[in-house]
Protein backbone atom coordinates (compact mmCIF):
# COMPACT_ATOMS: atom_id res chain seq x y z
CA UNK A 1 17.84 17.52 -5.33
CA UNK A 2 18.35 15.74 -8.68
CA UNK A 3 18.99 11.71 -7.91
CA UNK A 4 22.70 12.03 -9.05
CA UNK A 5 23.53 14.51 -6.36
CA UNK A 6 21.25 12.51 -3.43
CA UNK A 7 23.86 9.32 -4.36
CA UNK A 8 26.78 11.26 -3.62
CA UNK A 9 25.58 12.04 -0.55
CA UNK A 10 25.02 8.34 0.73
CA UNK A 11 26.37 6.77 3.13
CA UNK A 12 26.81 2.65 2.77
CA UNK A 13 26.84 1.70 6.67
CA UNK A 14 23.57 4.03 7.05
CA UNK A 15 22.39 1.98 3.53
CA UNK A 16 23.29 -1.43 5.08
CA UNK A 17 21.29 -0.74 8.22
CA UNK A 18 18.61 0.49 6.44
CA UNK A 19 18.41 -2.73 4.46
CA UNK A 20 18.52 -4.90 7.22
CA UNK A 21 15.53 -3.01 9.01
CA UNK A 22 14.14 -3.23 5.55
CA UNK A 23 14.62 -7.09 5.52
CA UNK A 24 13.07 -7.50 8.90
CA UNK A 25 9.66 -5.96 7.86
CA UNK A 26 9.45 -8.09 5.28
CA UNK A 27 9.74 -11.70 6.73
CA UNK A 28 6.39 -12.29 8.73
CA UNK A 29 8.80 -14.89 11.06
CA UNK A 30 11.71 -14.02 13.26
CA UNK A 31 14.53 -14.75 10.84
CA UNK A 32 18.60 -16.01 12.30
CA UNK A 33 21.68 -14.02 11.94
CA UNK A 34 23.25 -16.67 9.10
CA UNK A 35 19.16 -16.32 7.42
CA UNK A 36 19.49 -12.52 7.31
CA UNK A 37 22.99 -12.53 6.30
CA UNK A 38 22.52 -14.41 3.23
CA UNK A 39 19.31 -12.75 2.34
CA UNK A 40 20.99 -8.94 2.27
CA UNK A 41 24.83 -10.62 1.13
CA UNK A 42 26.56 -8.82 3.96
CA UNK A 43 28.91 -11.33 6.21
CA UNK A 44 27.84 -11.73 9.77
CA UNK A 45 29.84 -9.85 11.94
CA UNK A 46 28.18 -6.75 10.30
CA UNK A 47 24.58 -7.97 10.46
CA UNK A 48 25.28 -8.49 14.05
CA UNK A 49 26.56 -5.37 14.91
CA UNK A 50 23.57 -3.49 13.44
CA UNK A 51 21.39 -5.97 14.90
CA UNK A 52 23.28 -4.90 17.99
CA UNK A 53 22.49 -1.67 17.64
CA UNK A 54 19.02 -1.92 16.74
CA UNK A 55 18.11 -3.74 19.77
CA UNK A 56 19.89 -1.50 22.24
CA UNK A 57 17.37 1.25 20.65
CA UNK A 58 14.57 -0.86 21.15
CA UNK A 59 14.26 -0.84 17.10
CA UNK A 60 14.56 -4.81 17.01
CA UNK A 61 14.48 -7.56 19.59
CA UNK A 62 16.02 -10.71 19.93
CA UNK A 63 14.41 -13.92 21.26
CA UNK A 64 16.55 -15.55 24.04
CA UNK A 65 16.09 -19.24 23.85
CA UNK A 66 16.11 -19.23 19.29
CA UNK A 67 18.37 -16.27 19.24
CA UNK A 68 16.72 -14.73 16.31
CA UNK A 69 15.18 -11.45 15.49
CA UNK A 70 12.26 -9.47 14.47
CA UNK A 71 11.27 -5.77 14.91
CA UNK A 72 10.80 -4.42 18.11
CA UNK A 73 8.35 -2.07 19.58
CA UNK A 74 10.42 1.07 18.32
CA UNK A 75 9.70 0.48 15.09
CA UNK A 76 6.52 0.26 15.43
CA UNK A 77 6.06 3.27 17.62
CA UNK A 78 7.61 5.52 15.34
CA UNK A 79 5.70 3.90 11.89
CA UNK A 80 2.28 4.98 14.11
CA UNK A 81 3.55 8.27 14.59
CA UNK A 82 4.26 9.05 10.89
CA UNK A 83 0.97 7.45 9.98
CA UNK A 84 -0.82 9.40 12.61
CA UNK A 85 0.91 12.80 11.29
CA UNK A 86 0.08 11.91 7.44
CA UNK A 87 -2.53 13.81 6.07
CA UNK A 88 -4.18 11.19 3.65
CA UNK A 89 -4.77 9.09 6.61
CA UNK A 90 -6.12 11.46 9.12
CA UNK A 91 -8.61 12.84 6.41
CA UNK A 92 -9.67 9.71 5.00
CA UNK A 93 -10.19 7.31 7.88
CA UNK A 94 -13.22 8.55 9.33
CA UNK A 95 -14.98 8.45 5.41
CA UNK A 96 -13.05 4.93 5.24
CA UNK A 97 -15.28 3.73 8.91
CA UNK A 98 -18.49 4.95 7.36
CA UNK A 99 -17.92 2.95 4.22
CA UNK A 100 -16.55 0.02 5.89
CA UNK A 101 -19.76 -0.16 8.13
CA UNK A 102 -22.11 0.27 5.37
CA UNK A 103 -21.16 -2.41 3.13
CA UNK A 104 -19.71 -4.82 6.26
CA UNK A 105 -16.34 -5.09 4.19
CA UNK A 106 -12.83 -4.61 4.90
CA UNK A 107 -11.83 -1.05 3.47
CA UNK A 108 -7.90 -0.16 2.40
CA UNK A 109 -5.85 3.03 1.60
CA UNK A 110 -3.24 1.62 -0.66
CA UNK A 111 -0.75 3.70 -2.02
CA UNK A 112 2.78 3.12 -5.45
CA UNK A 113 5.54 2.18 -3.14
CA UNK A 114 8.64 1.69 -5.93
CA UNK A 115 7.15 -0.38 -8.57
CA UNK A 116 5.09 -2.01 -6.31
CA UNK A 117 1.34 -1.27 -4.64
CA UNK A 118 1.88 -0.58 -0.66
CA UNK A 119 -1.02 -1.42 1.61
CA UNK A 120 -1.42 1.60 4.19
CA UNK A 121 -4.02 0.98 6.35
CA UNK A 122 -7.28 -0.89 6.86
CA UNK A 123 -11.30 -0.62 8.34
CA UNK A 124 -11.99 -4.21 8.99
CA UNK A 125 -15.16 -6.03 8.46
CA UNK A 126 -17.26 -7.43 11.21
CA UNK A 127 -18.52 -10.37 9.39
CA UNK A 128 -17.33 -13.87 10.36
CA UNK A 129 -15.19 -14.83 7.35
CA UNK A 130 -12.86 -12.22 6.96
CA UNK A 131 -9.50 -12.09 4.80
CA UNK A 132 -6.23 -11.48 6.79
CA UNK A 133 -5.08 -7.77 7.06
CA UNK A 134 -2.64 -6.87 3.93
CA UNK A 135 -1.73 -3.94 5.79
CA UNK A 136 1.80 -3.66 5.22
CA UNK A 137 1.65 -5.87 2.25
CA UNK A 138 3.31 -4.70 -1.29
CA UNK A 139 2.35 -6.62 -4.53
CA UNK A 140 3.22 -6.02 -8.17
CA UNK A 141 1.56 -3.12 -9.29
CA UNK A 142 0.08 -4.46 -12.70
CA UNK A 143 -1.67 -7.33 -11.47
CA UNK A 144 -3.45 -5.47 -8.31
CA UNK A 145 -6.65 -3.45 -8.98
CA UNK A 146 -5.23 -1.17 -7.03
CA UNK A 147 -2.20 -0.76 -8.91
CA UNK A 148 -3.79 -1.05 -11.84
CA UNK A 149 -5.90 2.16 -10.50
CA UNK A 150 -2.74 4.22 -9.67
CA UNK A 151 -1.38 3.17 -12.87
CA UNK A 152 -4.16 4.14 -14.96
CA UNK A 153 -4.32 7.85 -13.26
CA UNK A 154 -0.38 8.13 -13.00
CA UNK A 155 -0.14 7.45 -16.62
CA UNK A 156 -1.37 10.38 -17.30
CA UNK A 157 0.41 12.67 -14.65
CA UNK A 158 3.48 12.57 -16.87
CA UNK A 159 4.61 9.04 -14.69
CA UNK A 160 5.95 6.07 -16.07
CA UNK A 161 3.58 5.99 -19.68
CA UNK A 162 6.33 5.94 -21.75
CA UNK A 163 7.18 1.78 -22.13
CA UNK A 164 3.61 0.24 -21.97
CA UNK A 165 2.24 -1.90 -24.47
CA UNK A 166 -0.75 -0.47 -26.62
CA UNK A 167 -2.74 -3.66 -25.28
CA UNK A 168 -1.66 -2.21 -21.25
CA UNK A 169 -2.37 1.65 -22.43
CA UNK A 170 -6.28 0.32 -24.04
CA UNK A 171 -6.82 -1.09 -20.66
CA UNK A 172 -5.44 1.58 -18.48
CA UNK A 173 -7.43 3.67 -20.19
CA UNK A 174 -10.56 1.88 -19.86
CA UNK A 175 -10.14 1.88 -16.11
CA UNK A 176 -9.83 6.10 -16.29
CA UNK A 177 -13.08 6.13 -18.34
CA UNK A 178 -15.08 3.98 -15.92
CA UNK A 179 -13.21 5.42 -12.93
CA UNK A 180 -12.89 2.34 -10.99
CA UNK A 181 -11.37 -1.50 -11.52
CA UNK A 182 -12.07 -4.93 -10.31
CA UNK A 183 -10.95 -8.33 -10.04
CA UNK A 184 -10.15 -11.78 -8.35
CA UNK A 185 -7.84 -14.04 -6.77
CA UNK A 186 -5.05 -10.91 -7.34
CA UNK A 187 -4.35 -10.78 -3.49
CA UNK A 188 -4.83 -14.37 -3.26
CA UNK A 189 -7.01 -17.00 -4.15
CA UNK A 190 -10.22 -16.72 -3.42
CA UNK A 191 -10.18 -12.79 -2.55
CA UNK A 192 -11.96 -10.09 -5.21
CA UNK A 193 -10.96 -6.42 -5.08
CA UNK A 194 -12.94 -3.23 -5.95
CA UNK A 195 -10.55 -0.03 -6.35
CA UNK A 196 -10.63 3.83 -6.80
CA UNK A 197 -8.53 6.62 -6.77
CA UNK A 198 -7.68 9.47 -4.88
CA UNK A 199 -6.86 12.99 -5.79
CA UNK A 200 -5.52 15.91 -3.95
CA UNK A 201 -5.12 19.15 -4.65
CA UNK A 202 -4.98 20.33 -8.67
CA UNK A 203 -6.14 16.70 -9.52
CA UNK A 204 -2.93 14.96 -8.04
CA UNK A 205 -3.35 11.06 -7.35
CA UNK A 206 -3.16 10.29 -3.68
CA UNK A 207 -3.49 6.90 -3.52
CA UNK A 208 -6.47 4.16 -4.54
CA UNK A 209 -9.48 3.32 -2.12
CA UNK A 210 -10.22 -0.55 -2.05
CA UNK A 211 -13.02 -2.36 -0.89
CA UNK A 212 -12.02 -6.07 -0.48
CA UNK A 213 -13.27 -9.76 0.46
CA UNK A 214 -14.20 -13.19 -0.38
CA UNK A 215 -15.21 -13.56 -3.53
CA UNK A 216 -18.18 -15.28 -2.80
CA UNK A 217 -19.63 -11.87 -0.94
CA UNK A 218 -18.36 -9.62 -3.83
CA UNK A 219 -20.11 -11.28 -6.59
CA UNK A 220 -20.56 -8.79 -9.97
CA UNK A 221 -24.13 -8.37 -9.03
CA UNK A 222 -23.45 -7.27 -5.44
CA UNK A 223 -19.94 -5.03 -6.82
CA UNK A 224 -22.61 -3.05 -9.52
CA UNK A 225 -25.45 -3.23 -7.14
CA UNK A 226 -24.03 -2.26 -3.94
CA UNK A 227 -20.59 -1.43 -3.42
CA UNK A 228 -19.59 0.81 -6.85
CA UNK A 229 -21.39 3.60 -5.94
CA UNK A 230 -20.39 3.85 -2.24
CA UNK A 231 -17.08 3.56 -2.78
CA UNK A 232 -16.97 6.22 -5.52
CA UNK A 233 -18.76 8.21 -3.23
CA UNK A 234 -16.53 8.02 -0.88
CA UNK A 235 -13.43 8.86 -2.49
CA UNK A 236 -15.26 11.86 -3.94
CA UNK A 237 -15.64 12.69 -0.32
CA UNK A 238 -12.06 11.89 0.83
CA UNK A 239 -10.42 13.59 -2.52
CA UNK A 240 -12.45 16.80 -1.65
CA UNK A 241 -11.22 16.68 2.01
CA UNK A 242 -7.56 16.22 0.13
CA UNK A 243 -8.07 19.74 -1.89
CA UNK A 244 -10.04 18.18 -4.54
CA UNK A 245 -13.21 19.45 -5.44
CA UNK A 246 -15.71 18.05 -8.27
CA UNK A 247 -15.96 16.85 -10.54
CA UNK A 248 -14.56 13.51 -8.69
CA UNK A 249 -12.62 12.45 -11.56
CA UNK A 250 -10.86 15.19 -13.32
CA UNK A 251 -11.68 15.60 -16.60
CA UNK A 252 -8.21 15.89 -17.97
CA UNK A 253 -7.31 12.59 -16.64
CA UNK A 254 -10.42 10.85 -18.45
């Protein structure tokens, strides 16, 4: 359904709740009626009502003695179900363990959530210094090696090319030659990233497969040495599972 006719079909109090559920995700801290109001511009009395709402489902709860709010079990409940029922996940995960035990580094499925990079799910490491789960997390796409992956590949699936800069297109198009990208302090300081991507069926990108950690573990040397090759392995391995057979990287796309 073309976008003009999905707007006409909208429906503003179904909009505003879905904002404010929205909002909640997003603040790591339970957050006040007056915070939440402000944040979203709706007056109270409305935030409060869907807050209301929410909480007799069991989709947000409210803490007694602060009176303020955060998600509640429902929502969580029914975000496992759809990741439990989503294909990428349920083929990749088990590939994702085997990688994620043979280097002894958190592994991520990260996915293009609007114009941003969406973290989807996580193997953690078992080592002692580990980096805080991003799961959840959304940064900018075009400062993320895993954007910068689903850029790269997207770019030339007919999405969003058109307005780049020749200096963004050279280096998008480096990363489809080498098939991979890398770099540091992008998910914070002190954290390096090594990212892939994903194809499905007739070539289409999935997603981007990320290996990531202190910097200080994934040194260049140890990324060339010891990590590249597993991890292109492995999403060789996951993109066949996906309906993607080799060569790995399509050859259209390179």
């Amino acid at each position: 359904m073309p976008s003009r006719e999905k707007e006409t079909y909208s429906i503003q109090s179904v909009e505003n709740a879905l904002d404010v559920l929205e909002a909640l995700s997003e603040i790591d801290e339970d957050i006040r009626i007056g915070q939440l109001s402000e944040k979203l511009a709706m007056n109270k009395t409305s935030v409060f009502r869907l807050l209301a709402t929410f909480e007799n489902r069991g989709y947000v709860e409210r803490e007694e003695q602060s009176g303020k709010y955060r998600l509640g079990l429902s929502a969580y409940e029914i975000g496992q179900k759809f990741l439990s029922r989503m294909g990428l996940l349920r083929h990749a995960r088990p590939v994702m363990e085997r990688l994620a035990r043979g280097c002894d580094e958190a592994v991520y499925i990260a996915v293009h959530r609007h114009k941003e990079v969406l973290f989807l799910d996580m193997i953690d490491t078992t080592q002692k210094v580990k980096i805080v789960s991003l799961v959840g997390k959304r940064f900018p796409l075009e400062t993320t090696a895993p954007g910068q992956v689903l850029m790269a590949f997207e770019s030339h699936q007919g999405n969003n090319g058109g307005n780049r800069s020749q200096a963004v297109s050279n280096q998008l198009a480096a990363i489809r030659r080498r098939g991979f990208t890398q770099s540091s302090d992008d998910l914070g300081e002190g954290i390096a990233t090594i990212a892939a991507p994903l194809f499905g069926s007739g070539g289409k990108l999935q997603g981007a497969l990320c290996i990531v950690g202190p910097q200080f573990r994934l040194s260049e040397e140890t990324i060339q040495k010891q990590l590249m090759n597993p991890l292109l392995e492995t999403c060789g391995i996951i993109s066949s599972k996906l309906g993607w057979h080799s060569p790995y990287i399509p050859q259209n796309l390179t």
